[in-house]
N, C-alpha and C. Protein backbone atom coordinates (compact mmCIF):
# COMPACT_ATOMS: atom_id res chain seq x y z
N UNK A 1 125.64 77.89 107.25
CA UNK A 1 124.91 77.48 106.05
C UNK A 1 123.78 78.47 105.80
N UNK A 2 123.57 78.78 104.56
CA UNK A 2 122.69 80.20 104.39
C UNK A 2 120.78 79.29 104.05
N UNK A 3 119.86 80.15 105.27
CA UNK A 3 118.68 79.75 105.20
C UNK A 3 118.19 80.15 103.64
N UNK A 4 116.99 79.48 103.20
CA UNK A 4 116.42 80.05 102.28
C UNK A 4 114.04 79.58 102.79
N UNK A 5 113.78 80.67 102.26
CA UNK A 5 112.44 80.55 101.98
C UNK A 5 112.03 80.22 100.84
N UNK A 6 110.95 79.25 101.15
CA UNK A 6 110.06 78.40 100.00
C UNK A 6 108.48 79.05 100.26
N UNK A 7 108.46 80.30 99.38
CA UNK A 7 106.60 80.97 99.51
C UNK A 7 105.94 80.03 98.85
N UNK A 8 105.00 79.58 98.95
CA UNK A 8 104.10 78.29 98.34
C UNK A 8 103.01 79.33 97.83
N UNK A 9 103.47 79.39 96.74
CA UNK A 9 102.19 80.25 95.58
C UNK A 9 101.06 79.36 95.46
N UNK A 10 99.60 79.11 95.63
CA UNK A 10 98.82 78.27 95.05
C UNK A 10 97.78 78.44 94.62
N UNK A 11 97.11 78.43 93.43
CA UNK A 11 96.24 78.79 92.44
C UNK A 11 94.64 78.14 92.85
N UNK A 12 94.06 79.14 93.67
CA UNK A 12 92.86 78.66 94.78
C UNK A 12 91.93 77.83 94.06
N UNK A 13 91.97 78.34 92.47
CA UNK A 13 90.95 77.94 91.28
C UNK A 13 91.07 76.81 90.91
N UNK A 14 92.16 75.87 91.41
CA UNK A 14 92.48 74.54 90.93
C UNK A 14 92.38 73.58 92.35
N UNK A 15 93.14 74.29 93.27
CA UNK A 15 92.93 73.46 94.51
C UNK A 15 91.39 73.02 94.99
N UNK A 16 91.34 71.86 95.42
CA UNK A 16 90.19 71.20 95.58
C UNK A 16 89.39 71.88 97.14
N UNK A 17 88.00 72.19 97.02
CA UNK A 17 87.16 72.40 98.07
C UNK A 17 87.56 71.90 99.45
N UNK A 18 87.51 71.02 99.47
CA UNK A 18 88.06 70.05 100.54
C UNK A 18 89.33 70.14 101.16
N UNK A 19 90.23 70.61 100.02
CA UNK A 19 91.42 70.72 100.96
C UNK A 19 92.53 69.32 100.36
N UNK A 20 93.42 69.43 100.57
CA UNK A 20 94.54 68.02 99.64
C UNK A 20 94.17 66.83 100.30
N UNK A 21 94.09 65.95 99.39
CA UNK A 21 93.44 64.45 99.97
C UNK A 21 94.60 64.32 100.93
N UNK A 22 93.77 63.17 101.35
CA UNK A 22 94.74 62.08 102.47
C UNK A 22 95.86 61.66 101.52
N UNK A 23 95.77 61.03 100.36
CA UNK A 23 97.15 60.63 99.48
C UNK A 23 98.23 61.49 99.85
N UNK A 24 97.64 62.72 99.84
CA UNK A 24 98.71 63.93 99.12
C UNK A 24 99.01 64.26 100.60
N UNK A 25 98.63 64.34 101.57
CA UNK A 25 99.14 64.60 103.06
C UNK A 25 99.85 63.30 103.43
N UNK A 26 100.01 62.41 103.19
CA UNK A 26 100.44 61.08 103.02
C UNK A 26 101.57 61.49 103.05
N UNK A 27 102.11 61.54 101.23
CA UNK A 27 103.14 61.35 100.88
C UNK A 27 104.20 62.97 101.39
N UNK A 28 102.75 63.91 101.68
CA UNK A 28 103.60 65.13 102.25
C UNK A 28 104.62 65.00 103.14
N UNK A 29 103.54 63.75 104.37
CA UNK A 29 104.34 63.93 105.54
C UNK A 29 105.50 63.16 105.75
N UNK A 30 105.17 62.25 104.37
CA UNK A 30 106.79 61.41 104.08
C UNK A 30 108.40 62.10 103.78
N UNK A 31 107.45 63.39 103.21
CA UNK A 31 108.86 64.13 102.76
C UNK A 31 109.13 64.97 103.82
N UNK A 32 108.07 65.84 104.31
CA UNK A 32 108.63 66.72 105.50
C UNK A 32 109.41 65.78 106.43
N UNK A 33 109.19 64.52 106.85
CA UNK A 33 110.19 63.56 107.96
C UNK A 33 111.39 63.19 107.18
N UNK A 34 111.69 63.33 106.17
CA UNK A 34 112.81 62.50 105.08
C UNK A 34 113.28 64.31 105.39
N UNK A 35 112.97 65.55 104.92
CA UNK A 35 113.95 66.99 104.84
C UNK A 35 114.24 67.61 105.85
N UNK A 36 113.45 66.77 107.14
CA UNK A 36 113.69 67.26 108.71
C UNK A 36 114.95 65.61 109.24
N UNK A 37 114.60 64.82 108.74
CA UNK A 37 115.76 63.97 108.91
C UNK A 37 117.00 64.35 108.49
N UNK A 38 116.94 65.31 107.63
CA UNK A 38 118.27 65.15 107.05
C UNK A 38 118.85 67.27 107.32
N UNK A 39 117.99 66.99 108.41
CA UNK A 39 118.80 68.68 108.73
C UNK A 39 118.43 69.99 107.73
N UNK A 40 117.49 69.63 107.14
CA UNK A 40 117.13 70.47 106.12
C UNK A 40 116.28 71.68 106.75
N UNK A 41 115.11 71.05 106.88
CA UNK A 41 113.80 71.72 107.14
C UNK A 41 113.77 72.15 108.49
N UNK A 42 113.48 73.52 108.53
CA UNK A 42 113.39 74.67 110.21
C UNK A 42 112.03 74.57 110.26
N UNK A 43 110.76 74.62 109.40
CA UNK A 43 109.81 74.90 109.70
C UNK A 43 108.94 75.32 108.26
N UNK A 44 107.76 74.39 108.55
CA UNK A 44 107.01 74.77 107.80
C UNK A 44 105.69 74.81 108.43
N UNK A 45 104.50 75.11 107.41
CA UNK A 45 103.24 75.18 107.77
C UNK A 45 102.76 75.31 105.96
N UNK A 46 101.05 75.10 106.47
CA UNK A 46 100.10 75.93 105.37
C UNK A 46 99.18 77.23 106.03
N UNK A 47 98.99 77.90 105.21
CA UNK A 47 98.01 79.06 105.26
C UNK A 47 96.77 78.87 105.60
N UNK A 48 95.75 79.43 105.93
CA UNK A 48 94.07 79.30 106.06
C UNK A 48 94.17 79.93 104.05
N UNK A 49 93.03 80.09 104.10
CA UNK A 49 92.57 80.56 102.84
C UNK A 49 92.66 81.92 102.47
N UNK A 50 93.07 82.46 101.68
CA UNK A 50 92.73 84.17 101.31
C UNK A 50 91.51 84.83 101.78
N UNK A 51 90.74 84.31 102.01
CA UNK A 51 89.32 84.40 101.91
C UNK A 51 89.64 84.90 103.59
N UNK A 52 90.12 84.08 104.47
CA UNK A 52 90.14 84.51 105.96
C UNK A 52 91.70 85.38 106.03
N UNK A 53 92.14 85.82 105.46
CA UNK A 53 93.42 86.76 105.63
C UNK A 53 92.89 88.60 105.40
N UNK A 54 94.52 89.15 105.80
CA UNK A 54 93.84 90.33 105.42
C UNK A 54 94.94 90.92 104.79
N UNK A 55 95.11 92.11 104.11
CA UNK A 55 96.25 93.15 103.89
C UNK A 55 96.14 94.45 104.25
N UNK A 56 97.41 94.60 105.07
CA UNK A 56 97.92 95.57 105.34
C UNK A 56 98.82 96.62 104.66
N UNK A 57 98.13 97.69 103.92
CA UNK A 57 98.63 98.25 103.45
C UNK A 57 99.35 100.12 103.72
N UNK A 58 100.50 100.32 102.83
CA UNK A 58 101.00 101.87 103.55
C UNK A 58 101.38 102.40 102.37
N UNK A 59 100.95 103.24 101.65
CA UNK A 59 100.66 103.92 100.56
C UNK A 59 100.46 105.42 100.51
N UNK A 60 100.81 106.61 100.53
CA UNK A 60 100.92 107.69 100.65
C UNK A 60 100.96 108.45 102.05
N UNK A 61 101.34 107.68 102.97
CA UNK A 61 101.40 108.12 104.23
C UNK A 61 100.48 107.62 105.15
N UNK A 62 99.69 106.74 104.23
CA UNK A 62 98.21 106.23 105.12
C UNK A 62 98.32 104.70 104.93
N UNK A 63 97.96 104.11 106.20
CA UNK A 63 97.36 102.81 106.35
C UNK A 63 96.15 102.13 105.80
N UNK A 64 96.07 101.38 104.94
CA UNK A 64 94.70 100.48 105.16
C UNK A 64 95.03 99.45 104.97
N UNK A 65 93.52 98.61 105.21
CA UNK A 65 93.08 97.04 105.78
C UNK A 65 92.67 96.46 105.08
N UNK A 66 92.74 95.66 104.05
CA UNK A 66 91.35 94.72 103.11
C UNK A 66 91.45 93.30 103.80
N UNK A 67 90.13 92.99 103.85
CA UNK A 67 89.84 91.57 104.01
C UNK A 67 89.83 91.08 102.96
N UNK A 68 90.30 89.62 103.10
CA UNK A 68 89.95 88.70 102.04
C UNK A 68 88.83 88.50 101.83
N UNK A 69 88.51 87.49 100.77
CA UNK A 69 89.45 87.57 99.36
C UNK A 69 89.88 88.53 98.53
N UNK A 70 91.43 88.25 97.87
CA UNK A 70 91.86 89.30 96.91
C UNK A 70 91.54 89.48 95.93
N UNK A 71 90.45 89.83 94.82
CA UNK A 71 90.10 89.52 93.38
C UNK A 71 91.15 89.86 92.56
N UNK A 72 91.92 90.77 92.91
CA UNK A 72 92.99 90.63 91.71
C UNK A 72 94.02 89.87 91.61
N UNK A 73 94.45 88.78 92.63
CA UNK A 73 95.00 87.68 92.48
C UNK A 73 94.83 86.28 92.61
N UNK A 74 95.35 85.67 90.98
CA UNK A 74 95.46 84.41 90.76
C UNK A 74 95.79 83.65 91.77
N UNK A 75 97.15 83.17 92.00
CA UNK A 75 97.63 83.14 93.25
C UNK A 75 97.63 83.44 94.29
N UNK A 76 97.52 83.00 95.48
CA UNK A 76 97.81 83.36 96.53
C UNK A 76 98.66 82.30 97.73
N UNK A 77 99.68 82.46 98.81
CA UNK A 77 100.40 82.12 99.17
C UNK A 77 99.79 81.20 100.26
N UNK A 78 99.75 80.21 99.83
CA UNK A 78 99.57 78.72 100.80
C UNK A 78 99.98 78.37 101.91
N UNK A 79 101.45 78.74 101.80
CA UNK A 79 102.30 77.72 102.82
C UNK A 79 103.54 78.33 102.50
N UNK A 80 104.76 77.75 103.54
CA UNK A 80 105.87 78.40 103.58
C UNK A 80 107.07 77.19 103.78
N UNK A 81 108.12 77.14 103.61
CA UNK A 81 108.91 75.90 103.97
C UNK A 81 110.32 77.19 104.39
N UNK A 82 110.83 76.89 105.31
CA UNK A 82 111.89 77.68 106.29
C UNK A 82 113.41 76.41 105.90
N UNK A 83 114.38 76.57 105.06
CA UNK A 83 115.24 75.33 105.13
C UNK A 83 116.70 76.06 105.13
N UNK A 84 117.61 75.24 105.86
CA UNK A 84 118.70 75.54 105.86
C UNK A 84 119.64 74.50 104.93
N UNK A 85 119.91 75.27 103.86
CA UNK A 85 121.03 74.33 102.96
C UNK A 85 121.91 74.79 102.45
N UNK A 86 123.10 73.57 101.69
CA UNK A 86 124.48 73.90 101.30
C UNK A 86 124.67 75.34 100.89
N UNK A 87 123.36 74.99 100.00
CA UNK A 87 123.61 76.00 98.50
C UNK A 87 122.21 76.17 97.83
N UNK A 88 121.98 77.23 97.05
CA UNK A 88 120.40 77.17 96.46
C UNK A 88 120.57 75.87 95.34
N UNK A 89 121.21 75.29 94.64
CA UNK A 89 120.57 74.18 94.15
C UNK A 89 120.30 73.06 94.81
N UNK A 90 120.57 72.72 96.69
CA UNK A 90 119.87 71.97 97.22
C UNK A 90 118.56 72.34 97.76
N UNK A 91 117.96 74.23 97.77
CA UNK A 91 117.33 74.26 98.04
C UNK A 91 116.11 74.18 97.35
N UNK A 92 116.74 74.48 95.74
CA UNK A 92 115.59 73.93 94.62
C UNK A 92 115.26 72.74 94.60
N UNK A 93 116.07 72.00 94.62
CA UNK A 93 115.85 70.42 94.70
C UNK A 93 114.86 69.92 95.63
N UNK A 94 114.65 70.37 97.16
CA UNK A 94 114.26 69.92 97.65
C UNK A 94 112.60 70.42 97.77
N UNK A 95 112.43 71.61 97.16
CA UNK A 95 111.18 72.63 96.76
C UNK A 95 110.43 71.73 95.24
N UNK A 96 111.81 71.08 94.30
CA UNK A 96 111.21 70.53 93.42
C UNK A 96 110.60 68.64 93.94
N UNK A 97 110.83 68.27 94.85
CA UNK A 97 110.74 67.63 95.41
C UNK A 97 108.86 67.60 96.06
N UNK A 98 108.86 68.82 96.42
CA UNK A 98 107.47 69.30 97.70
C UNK A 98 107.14 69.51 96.17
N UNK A 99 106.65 69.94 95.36
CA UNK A 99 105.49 70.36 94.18
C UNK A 99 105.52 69.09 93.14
N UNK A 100 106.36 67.92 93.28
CA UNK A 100 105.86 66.73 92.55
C UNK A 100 104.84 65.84 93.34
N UNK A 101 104.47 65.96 94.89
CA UNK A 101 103.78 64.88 95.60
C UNK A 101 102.84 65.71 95.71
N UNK A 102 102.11 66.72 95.00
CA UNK A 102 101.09 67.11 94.70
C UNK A 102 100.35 66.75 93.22
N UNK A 103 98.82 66.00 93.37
CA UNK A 103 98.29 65.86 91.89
C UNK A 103 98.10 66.73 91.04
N UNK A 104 98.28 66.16 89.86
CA UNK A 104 98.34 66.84 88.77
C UNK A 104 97.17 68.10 88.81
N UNK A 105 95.94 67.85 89.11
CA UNK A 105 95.03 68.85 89.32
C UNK A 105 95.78 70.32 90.14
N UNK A 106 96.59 70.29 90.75
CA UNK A 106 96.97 71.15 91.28
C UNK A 106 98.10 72.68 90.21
N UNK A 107 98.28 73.72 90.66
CA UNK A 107 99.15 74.53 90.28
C UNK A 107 99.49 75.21 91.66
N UNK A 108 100.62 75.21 91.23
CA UNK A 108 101.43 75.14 92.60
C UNK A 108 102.77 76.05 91.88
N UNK A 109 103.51 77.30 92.57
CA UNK A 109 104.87 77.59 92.43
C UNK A 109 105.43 78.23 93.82
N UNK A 110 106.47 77.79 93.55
CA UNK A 110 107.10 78.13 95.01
C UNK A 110 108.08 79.41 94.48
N UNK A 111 108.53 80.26 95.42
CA UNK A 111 109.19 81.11 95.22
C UNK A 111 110.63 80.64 96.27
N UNK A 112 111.78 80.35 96.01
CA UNK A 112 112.79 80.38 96.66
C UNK A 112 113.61 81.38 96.75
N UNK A 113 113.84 81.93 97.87
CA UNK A 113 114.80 82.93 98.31
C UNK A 113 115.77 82.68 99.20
N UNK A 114 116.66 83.12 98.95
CA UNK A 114 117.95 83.11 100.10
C UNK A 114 117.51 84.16 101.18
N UNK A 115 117.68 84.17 102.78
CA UNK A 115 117.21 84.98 103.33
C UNK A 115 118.81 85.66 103.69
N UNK A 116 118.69 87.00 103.29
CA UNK A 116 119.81 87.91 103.46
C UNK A 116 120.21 88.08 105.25
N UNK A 117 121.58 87.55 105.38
CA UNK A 117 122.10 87.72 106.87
C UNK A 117 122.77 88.88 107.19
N UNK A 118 122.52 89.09 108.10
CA UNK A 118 123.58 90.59 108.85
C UNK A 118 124.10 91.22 107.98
């Protein structure tokens, strides 16, 4: 069955100071046990903040380093969901699934990819 990645894009400017209420970790952890029950889900997590990350970059033969934060991006990548399914429309489904039990205050996009095998 072919894995796919779920990049959790999330728009720092909307997400709350604090971090996602208890509601919203609630109903999270309802779904991560319902997509790990059902053989779906390999692994997920969330990110620290942009703010504590860094980039590594290789650009004309040379290395460099920036610390966070990135000012030129809106977005930045939250979290990750690792799932093994049929087909990519179970893996949308279940990605469209993870960005409805987030409140409306939120902007949220996930990027789904098939991860290319051997």
């Amino acid at each position: 069955m072919p894995r796919y990645l779920s990049l959790i894009r999330v728009d720092e400017s909307t997400a709350p100071a604090g971090g996602p209420s208890p509601e919203l970790m609630e109903r999270m952890g309802k779904l991560i046990e319902e997509v790990t029950k059902a053989g779906v889900m390999l692994d997920t997590a969330g990110l620290t903040p942009a703010a504590e990350g860094a980039q590594v970059r290789w650009e004309g033969g040379k290395v460099s380093v920036t610390d966070g934060p990135f000012t030129e991006s809106k977005e930045v990548i939250g979290g990750y969901a690792l799932m093994q399914c049929k087909d990519r429309a179970e893996a949308l489904e279940w990605t469209k699934r993870f960005v409805k039990v987030h409140e409306d205050h939120w902007t949220i996009t996930c990027e789904v990819r098939e991860i290319a095998e051997g």
